[in-house]
Protein backbone atom coordinates (compact mmCIF):
# COMPACT_ATOMS: atom_id res chain seq x y z
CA UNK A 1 21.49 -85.46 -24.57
CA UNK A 2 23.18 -82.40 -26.00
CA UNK A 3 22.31 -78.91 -26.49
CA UNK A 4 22.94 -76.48 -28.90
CA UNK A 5 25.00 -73.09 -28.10
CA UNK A 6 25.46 -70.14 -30.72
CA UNK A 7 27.41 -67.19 -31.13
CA UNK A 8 27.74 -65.06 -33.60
CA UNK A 9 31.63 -63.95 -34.91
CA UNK A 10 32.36 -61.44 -37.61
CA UNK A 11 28.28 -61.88 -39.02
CA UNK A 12 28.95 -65.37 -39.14
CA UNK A 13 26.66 -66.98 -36.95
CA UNK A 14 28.08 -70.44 -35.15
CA UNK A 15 26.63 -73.48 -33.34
CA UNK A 16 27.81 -75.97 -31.60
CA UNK A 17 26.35 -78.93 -29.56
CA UNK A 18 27.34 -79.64 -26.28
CA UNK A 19 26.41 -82.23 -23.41
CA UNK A 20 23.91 -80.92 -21.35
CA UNK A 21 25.70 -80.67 -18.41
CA UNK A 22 28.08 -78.92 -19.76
CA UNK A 23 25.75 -76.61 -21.37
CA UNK A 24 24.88 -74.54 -18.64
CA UNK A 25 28.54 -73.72 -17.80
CA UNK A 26 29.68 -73.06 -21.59
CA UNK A 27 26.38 -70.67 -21.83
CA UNK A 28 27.59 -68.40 -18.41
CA UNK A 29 30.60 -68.37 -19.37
CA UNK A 30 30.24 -67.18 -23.32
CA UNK A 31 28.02 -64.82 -21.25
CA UNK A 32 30.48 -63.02 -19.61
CA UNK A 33 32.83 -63.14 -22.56
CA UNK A 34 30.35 -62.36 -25.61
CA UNK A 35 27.32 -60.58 -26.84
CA UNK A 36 25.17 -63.05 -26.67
CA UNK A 37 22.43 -61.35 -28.87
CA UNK A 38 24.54 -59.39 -31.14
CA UNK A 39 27.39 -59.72 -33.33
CA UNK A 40 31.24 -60.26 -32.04
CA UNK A 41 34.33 -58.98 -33.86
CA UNK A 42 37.52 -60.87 -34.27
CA UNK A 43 39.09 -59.01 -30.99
CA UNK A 44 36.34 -59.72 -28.75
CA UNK A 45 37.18 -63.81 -30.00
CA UNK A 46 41.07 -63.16 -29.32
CA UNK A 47 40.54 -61.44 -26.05
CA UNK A 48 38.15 -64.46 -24.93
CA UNK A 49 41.24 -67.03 -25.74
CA UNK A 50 43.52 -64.77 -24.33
CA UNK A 51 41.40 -64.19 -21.02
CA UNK A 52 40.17 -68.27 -21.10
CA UNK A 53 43.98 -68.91 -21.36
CA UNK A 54 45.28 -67.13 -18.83
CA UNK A 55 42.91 -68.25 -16.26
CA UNK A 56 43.82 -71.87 -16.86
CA UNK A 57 47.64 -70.90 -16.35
CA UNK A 58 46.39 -69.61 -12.94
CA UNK A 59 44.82 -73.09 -12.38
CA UNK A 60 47.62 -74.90 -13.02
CA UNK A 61 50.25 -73.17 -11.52
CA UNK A 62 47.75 -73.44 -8.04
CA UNK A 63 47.34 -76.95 -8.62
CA UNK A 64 51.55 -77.20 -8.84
CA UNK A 65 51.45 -75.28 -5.40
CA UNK A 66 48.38 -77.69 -3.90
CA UNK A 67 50.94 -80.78 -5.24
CA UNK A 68 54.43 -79.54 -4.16
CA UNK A 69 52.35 -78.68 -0.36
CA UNK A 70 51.04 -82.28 -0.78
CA UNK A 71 54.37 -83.61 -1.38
CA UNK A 72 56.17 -82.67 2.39
């Protein structure tokens, strides 16, 4: 089953559909990033990709410690 998300971005409004599963992660997390009930700007879209980015560079450079720790 899927379930569909929206936001809207520059008065545009946007949908997608995701798995259900997934759905109730994706919708906390454009939570915290978004107004949820109101309209975003452009910047509030960057800074979301910037912040989403950044946090998986934090991931991965944890998971290289957890592996080079595994490694000895």
């Amino acid at each position: 089953m899927s379930k569909k998300l929206g936001l809207n971005i520059g008065g545009r409004r946007f949908d997608v559909d995701v798995d259900d599963q997934f759905a109730f992660f994706l919708d906390k997390e454009m939570r915290k990033d978004f107004n949820i009930d109101g309209n975003n700007d452009l910047k509030s879209l960057l800074h979301a990709y910037v912040r989403k980015n950044h946090e998986l560079y934090l991931q991965e450079q944890k998971i290289e410690e957890i592996t080079k720790k595994l490694e000895i």
